[in-house]
C-alpha atoms as a PDB file:
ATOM      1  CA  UNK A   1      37.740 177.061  12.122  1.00  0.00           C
ATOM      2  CA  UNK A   2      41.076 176.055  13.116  1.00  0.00           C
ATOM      3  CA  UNK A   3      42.209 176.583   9.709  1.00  0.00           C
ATOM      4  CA  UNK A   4      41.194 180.466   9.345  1.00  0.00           C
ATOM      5  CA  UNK A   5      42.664 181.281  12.615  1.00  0.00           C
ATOM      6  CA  UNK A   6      45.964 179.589  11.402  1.00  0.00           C
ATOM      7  CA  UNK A   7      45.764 181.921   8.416  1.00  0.00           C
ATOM      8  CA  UNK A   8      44.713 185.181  10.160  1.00  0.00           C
ATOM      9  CA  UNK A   9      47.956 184.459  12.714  1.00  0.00           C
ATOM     10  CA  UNK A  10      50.518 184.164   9.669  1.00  0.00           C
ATOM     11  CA  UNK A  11      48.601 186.854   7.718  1.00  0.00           C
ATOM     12  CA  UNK A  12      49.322 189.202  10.768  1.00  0.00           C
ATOM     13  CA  UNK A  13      52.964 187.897  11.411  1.00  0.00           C
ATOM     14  CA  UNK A  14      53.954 188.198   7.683  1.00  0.00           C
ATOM     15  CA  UNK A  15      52.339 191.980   7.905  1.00  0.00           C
ATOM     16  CA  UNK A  16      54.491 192.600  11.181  1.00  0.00           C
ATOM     17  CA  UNK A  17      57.813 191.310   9.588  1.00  0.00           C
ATOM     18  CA  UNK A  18      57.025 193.253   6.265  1.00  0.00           C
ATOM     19  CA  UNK A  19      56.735 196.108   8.517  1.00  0.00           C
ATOM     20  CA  UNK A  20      60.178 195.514  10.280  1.00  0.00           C
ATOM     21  CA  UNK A  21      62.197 195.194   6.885  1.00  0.00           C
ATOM     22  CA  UNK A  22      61.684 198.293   5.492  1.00  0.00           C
ATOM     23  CA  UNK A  23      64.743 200.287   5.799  1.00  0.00           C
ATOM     24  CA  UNK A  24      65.795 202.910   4.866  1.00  0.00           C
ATOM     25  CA  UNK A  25      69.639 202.024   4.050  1.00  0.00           C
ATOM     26  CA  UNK A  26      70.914 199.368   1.819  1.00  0.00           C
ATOM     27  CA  UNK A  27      72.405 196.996   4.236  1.00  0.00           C
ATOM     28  CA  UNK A  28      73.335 194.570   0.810  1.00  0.00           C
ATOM     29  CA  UNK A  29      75.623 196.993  -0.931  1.00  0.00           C
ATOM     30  CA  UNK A  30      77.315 199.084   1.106  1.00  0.00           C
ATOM     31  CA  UNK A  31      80.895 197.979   3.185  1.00  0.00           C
ATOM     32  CA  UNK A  32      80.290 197.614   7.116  1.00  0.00           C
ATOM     33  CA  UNK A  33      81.748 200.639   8.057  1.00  0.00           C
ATOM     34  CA  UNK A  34      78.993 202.685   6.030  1.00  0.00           C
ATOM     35  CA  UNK A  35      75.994 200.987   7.580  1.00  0.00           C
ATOM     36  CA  UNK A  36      73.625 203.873   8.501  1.00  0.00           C
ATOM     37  CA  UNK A  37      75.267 206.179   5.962  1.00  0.00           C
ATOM     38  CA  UNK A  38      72.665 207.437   3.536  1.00  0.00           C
ATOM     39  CA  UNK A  39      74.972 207.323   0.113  1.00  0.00           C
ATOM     40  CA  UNK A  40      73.589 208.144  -3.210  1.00  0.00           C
ATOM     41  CA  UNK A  41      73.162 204.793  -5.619  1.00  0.00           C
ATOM     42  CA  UNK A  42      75.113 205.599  -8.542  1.00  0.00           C
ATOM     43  CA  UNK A  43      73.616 205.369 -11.955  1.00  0.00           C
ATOM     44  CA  UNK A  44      74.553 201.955 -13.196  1.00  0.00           C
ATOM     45  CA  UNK A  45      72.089 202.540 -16.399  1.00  0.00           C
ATOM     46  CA  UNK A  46      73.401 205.884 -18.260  1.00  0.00           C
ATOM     47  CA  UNK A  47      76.966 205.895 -17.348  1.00  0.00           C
ATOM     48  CA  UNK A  48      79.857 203.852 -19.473  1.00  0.00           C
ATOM     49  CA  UNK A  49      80.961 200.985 -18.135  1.00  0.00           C
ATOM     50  CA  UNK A  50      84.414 202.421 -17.041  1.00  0.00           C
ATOM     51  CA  UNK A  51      82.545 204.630 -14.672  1.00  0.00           C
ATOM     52  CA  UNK A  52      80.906 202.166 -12.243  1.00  0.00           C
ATOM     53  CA  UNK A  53      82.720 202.295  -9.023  1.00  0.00           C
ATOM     54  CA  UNK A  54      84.586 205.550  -9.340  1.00  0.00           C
ATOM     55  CA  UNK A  55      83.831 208.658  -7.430  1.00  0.00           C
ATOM     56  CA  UNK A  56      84.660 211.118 -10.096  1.00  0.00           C
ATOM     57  CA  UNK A  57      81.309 212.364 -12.484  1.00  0.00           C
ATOM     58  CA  UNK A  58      81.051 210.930 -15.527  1.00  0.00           C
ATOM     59  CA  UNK A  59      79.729 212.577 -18.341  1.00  0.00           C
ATOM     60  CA  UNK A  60      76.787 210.203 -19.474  1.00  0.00           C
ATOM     61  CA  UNK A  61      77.464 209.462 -23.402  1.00  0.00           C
ATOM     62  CA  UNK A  62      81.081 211.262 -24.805  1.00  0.00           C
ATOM     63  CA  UNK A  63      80.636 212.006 -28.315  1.00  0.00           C
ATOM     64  CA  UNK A  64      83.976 210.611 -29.282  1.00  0.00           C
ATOM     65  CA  UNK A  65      82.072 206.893 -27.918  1.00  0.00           C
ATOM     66  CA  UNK A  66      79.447 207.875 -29.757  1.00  0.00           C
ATOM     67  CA  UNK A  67      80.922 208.394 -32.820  1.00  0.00           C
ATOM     68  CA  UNK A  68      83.037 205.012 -32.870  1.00  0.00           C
ATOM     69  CA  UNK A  69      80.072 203.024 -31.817  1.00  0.00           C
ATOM     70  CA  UNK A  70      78.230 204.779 -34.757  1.00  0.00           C
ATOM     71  CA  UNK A  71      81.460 204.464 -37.328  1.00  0.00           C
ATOM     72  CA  UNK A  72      81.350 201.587 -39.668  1.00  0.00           C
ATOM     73  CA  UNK A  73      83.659 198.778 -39.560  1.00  0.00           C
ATOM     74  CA  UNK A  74      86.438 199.512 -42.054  1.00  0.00           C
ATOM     75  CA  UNK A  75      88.002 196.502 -41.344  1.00  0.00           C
ATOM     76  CA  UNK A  76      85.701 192.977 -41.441  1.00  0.00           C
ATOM     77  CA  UNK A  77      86.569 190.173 -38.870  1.00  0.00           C
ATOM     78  CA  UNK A  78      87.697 186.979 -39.416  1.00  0.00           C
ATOM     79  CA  UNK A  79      86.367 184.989 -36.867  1.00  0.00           C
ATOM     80  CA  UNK A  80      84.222 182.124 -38.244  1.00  0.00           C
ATOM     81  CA  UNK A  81      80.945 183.366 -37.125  1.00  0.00           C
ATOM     82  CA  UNK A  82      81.253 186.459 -39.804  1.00  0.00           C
ATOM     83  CA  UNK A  83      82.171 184.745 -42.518  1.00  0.00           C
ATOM     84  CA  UNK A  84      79.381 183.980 -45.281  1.00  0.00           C
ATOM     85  CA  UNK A  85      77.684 180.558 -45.093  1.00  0.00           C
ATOM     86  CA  UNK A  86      78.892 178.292 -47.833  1.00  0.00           C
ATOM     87  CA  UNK A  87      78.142 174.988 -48.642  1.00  0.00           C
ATOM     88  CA  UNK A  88      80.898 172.691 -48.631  1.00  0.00           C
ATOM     89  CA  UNK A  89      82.390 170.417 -51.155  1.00  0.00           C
ATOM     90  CA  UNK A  90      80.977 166.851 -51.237  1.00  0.00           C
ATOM     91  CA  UNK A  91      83.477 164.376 -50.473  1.00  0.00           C
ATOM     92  CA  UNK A  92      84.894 161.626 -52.921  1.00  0.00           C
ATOM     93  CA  UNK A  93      83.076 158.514 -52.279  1.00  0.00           C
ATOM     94  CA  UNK A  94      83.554 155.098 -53.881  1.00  0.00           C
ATOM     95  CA  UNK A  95      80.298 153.560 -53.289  1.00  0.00           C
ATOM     96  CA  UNK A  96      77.413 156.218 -53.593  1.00  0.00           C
ATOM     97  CA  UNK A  97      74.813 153.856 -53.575  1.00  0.00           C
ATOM     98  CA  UNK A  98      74.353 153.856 -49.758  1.00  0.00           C
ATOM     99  CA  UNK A  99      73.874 157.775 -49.595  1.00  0.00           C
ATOM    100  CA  UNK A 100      70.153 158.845 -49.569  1.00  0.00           C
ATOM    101  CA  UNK A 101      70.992 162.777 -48.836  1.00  0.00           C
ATOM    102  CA  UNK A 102      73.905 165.077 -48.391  1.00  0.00           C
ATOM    103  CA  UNK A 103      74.213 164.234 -45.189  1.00  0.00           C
ATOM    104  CA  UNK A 104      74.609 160.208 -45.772  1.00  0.00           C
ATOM    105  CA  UNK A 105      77.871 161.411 -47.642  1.00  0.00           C
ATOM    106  CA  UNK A 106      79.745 163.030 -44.907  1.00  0.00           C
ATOM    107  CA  UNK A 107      79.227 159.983 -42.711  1.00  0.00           C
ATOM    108  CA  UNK A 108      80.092 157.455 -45.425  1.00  0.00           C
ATOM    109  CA  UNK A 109      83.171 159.438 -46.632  1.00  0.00           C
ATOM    110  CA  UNK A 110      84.712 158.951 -43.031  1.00  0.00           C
ATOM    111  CA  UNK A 111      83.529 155.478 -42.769  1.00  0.00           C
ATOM    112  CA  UNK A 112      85.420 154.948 -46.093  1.00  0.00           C
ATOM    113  CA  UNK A 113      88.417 156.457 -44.364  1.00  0.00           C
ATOM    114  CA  UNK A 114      88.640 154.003 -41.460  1.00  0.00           C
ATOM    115  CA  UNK A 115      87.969 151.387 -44.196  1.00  0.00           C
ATOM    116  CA  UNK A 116      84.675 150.143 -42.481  1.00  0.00           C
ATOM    117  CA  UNK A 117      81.625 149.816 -44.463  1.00  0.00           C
ATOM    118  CA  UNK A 118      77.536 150.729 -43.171  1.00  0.00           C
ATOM    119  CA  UNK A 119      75.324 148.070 -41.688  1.00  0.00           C
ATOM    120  CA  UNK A 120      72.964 147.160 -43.963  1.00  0.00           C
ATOM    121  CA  UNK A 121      69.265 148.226 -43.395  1.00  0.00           C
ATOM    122  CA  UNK A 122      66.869 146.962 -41.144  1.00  0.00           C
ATOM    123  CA  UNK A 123      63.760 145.178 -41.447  1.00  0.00           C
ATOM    124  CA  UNK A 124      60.540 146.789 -40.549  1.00  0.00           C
ATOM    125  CA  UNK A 125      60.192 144.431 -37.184  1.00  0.00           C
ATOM    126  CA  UNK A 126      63.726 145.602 -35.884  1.00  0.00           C
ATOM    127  CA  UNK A 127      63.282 148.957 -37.189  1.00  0.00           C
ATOM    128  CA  UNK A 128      60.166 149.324 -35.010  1.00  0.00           C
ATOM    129  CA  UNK A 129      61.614 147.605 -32.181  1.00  0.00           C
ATOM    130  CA  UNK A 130      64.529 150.073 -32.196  1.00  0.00           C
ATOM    131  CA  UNK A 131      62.559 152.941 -32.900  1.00  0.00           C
ATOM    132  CA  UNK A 132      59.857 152.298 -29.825  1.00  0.00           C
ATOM    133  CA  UNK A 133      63.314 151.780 -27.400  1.00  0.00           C
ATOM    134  CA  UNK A 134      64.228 154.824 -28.134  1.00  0.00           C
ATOM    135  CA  UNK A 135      61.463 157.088 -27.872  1.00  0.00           C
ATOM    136  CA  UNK A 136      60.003 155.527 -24.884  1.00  0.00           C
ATOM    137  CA  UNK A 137      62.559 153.234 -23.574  1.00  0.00           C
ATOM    138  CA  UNK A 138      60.471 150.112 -23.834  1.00  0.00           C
ATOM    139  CA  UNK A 139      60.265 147.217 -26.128  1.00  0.00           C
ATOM    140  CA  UNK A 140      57.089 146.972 -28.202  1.00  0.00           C
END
């Protein structure tokens, strides 16, 4: 019983403050000195981005913008992330025998360069060991 009239209470004081916030001026975005001015919201959506803030209408799209936005690139970029994809060169390796996939080479290539060599493999006890650590942090 005690519980319902809990909820009834904070259902009515949650209507009552609901009822108080509603307001008809944006107290967020407006300065102080324009509290209780009604202003017009400008358009944020439709107008370029140059426009936002000014007082001066905008014309929504300008056909010169248009027309550059639409205009194809005469000129390609060369910042990395437009350049093609290519595969890169394997590196020169003196041992291959260690290198199970393209990968393997890369790694081996700058071990090679330091003049250090790869640990050999593990057994299957130490492999599981190290493989159950990892994944859940415990030993087997």
């Amino acid at each position: 019983m005690k519980n319902k009239l809990y909820l009834a209470v904070m259902w009515a004081l949650s209507g009552a403050v609901a009822g108080d916030a509603v307001s008809a001026v944006d107290l967020f975005n407006n300065p102080v000195g324009a509290i209780g001015v009604k202003k017009t919201q400008p358009d944020l959506f439709n107008n370029p981005v140059g426009a936002i803030g000014s007082q001066a209408k905008v014309p929504v799209v300008e056909k010169k913008v248009l027309a550059e936005a639409n205009a194809p690139q005469s000129k390609k970029s060369s910042h990395w992330s437009y350049q093609p994809v290519r595969r890169p060169a394997d590196p020169e390796l003196k041992d291959k025998s260690w290198v199970r996939n393209p990968i393997d080479a890369f790694v081996l290539a700058k071990l090679e360069a330091k003049g250090l060599k790869p640990s050999p493999d593990a057994d299957r006890a130490a492999f599981i060991r190290r493989a159950t650590l990892d994944a859940w942090g415990v030993i087997p």
